[in-house]
Protein backbone atom coordinates (compact mmCIF):
# COMPACT_ATOMS: atom_id res chain seq x y z
CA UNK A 1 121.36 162.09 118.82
CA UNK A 2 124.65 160.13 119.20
CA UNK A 3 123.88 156.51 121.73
CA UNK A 4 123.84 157.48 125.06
CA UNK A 5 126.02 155.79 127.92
CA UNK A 6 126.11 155.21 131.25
CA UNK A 7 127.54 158.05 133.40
CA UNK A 8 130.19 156.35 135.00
CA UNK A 9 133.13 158.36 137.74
CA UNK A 10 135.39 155.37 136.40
CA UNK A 11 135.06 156.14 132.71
CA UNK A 12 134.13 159.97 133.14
CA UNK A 13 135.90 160.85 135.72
CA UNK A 14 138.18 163.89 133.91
CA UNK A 15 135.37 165.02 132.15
CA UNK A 16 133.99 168.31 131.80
CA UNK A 17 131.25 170.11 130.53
CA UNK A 18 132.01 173.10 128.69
CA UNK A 19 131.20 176.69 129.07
CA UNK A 20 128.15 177.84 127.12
CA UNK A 21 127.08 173.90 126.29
CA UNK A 22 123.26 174.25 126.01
CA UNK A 23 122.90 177.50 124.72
CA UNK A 24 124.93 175.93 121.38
CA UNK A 25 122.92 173.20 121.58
CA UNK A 26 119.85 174.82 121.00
CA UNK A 27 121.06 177.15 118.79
CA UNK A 28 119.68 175.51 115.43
CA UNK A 29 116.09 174.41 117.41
CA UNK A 30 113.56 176.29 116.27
CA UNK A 31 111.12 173.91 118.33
CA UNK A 32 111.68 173.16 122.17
CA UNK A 33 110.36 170.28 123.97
CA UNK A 34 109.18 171.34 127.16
CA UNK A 35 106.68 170.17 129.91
CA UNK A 36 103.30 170.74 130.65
CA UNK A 37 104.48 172.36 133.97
CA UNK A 38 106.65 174.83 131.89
CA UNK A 39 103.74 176.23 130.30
CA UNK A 40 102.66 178.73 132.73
CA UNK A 41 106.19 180.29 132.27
CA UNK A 42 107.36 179.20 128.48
CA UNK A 43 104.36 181.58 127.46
CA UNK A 44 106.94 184.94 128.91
CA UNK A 45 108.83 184.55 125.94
CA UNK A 46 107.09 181.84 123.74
CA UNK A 47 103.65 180.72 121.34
CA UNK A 48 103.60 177.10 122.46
CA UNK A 49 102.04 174.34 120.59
CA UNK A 50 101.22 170.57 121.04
CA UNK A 51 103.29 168.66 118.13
CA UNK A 52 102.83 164.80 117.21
CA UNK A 53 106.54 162.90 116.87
CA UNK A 54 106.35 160.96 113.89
CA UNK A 55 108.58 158.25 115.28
CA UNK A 56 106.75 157.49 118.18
CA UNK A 57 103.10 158.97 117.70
CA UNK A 58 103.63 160.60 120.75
CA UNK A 59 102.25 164.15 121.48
CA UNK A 60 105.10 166.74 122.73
CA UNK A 61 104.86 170.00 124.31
CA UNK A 62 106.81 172.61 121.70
CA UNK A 63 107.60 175.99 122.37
CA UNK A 64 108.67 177.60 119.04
CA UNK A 65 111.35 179.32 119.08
CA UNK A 66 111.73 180.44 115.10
CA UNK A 67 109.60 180.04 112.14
CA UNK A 68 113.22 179.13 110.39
CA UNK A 69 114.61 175.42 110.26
CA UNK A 70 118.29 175.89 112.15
CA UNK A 71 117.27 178.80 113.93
CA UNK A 72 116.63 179.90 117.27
CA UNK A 73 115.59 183.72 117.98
CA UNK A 74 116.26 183.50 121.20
CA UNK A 75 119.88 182.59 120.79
CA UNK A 76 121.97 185.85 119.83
CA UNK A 77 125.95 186.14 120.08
CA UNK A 78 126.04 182.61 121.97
CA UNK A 79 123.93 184.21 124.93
CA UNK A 80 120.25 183.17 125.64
CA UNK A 81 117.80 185.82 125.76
CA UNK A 82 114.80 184.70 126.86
CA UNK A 83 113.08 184.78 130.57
CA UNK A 84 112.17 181.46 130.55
CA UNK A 85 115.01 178.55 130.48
CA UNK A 86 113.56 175.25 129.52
CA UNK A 87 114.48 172.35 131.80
CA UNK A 88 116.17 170.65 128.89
CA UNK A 89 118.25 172.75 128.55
CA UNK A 90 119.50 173.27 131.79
CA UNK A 91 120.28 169.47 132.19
CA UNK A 92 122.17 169.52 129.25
CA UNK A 93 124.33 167.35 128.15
CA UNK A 94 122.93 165.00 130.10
CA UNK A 95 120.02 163.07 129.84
CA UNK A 96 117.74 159.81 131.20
CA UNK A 97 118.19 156.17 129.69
CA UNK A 98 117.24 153.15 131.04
CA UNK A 99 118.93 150.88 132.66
CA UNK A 100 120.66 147.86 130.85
CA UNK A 101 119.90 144.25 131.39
CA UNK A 102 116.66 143.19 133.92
CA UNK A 103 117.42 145.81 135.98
CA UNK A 104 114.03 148.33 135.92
CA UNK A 105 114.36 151.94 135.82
CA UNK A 106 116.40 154.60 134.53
CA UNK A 107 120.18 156.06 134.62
CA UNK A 108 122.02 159.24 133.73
CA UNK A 109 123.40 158.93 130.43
CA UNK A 110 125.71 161.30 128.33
CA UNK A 111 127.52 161.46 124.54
CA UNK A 112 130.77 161.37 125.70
CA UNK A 113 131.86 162.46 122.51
CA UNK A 114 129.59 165.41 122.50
CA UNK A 115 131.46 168.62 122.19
CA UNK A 116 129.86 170.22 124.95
CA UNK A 117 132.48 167.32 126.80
CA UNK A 118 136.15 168.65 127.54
CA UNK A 119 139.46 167.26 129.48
CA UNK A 120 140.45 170.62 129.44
CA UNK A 121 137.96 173.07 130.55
CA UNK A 122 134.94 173.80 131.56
CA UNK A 123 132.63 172.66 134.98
CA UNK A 124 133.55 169.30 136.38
CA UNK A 125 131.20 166.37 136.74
CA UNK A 126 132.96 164.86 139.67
CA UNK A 127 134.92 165.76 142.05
CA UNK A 128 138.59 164.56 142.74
CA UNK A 129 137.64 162.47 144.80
CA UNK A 130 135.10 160.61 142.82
CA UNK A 131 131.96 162.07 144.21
CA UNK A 132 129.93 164.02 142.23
CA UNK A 133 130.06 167.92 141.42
CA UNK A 134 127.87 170.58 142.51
CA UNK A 135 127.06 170.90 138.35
CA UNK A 136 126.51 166.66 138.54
CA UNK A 137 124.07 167.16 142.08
CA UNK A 138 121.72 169.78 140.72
CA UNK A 139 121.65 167.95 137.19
CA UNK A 140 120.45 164.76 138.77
CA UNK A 141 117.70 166.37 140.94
CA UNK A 142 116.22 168.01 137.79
CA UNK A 143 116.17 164.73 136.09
CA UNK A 144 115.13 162.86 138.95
CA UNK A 145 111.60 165.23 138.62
CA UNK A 146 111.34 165.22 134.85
CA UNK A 147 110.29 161.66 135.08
CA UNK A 148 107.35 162.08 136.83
CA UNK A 149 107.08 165.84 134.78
CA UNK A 150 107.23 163.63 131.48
CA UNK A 151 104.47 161.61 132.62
CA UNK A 152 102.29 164.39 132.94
CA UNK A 153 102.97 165.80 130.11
CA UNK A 154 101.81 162.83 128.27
CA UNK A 155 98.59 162.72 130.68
CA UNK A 156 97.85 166.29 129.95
CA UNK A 157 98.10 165.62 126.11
CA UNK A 158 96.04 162.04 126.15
CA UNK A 159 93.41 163.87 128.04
CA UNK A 160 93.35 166.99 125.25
CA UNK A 161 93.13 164.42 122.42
CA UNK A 162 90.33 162.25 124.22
CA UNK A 163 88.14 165.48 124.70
CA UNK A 164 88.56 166.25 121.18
CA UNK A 165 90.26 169.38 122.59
CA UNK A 166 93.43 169.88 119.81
CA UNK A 167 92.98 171.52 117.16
CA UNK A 168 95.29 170.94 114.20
CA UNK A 169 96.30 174.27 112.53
CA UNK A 170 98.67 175.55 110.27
CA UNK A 171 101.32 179.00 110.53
CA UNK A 172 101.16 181.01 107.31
CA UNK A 173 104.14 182.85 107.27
CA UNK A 174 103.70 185.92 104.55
CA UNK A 175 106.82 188.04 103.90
CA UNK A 176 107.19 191.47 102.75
CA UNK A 177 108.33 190.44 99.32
CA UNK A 178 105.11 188.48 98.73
CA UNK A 179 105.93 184.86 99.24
CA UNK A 180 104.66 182.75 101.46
CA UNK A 181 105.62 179.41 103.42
CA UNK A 182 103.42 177.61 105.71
CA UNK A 183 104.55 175.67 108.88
CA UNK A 184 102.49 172.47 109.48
CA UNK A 185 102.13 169.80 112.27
CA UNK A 186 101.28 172.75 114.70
CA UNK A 187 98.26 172.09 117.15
CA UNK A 188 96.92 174.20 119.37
CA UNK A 189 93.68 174.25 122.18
CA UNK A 190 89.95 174.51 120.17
CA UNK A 191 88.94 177.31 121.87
CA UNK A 192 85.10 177.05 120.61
CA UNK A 193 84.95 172.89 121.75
CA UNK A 194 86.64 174.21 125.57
CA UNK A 195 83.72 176.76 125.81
CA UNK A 196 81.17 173.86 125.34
CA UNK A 197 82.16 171.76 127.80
CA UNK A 198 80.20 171.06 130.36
CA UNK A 199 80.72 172.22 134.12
CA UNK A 200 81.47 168.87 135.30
CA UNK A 201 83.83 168.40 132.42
CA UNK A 202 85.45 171.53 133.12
CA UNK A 203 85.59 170.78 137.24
CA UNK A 204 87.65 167.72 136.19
CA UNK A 205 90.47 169.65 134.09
CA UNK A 206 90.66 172.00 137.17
CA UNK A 207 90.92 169.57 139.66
CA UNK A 208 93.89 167.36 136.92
CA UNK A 209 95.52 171.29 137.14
CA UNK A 210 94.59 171.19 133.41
CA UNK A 211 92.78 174.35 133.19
CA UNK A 212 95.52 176.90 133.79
CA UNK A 213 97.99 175.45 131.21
CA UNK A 214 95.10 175.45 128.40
CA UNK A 215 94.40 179.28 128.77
CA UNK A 216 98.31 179.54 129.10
CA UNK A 217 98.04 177.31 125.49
CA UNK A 218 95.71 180.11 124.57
CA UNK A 219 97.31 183.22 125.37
CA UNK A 220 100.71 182.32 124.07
CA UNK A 221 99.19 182.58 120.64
CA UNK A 222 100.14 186.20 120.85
CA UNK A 223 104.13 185.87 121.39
CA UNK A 224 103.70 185.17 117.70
CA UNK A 225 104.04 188.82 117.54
CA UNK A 226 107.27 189.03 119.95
CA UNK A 227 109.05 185.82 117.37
CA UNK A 228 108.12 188.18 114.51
CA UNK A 229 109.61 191.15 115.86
CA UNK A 230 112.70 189.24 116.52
CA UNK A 231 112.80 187.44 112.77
CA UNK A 232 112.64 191.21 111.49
CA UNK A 233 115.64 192.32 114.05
CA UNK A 234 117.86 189.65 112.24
CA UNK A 235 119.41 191.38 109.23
CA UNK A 236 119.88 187.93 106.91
CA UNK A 237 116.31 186.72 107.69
CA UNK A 238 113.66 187.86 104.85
CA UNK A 239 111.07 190.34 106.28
CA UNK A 240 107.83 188.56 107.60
CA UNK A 241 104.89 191.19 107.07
CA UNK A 242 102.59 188.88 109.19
CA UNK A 243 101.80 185.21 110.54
CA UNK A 244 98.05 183.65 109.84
CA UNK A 245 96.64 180.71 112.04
CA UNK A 246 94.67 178.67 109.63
CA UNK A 247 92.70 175.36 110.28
CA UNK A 248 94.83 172.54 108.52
């Protein structure tokens, strides 16, 4: 991603964002970072899986979106289909730095040389008068929360790993023509290590609000089916036959 800057009325002022902005920038994603509190809904349209960034070690929360590199099912003539909108992308283009110098804490930060930024057309970020849009106000509030929803997010998936709870697997993709590619780094819940936990171990994943996101973890294993279906509907994509889970 390009280096962020500060968001600025002074310097940004004429700015706008375009008119379709997110859905193009997901459009070759075929993973989306979302956040543990998206589960529960990412799992209407989505398998989700826990992936480990290789820059930062970090664990993320992907929903998968394509078994293609550069592709997103769920974008089709530069429209989003899909019930569930992740929060990333309805913040888009802007996103949370932190602040330069001593100062503590974080800022709003966009590419300014982004395409999804026009002087010509599109939403405005502020208002004539220098205060900030209705697009700018609702923006900020959903950033404002992901903070805190990023934090939990990593809680959620430091707790999984501690309990020896992920399970590294692989996606075998098999295609009607008999080849056969497999998609690793994927990681989902161990279903057989949950079911021997104790109740006291289990009582304190309910009372974190663990519990409901891991069966959501669980059950989204079958919108496999619903990415297939929508690989097949795409007339360029090879023919996938079926998808196999299989222990890395």
């Amino acid at each position: 991603m390009t280096e962020l800057v500060e968001l600025s009325n002074s310097e940004h002022g004429t700015l706008k964002v375009t008119d379709n902005a997110a859905v193009v920038f997901v459009k070759q994603q075929h993973i989306l970072t979302i956040r543990v509190k998206e589960i529960t809904q990412a799992i209407s349209s989505f398998p989700v899986f826990l992936v480990k960034n290789p820059h930062t070690g970090l664990w993320n929360i992907a929903a998968l979106s394509s078994f293609e590199m550069g592709q997103n099912l769920f974008v089709r003539d530069d429209k989003w289909h899909a019930i569930f909108t992740p929060t990333s992308m309805q913040t888009f283009p802007f996103f949370l730095m932190n602040l330069a110098g001593e100062n503590q804490g974080y800022t709003m930060g966009i590419a300014p040389n982004d395409l999804a930024f026009s002087t010509i057309e599109g939403q405005s970020i502020f208002e004539s008068t220098g205060k900030p849009s209705l697009l700018l106000s609702r923006v900020k509030t959903l950033l404002e929360a992901d903070i805190k929803n990023d934090i939990q997010s990593y809680q959620f998936a430091e707790k999984l790993e501690a309990m020896q709870l992920i399970k590294r697997i692989n996606l075998v993709v098999q295609y009607a023509d008999g080849t056969v590619k497999t998609l690793k780094g994927m990681n989902s819940i161990d279903e057989a290590k949950l079911q021997q936990l104790t109740n006291d171990e289990l009582a304190g994943l309910n009372k974190l609000g663990y519990l409901m996101p891991i069966h959501a973890m669980l059950m989204s294993i079958i919108q496999l089916n619903n990415l297939i279906q929508k690989h097949n509907n795409v007339e360029s994509n090879k023919t996938i036959s079926q998808v196999k889970l299989a222990l890395e």
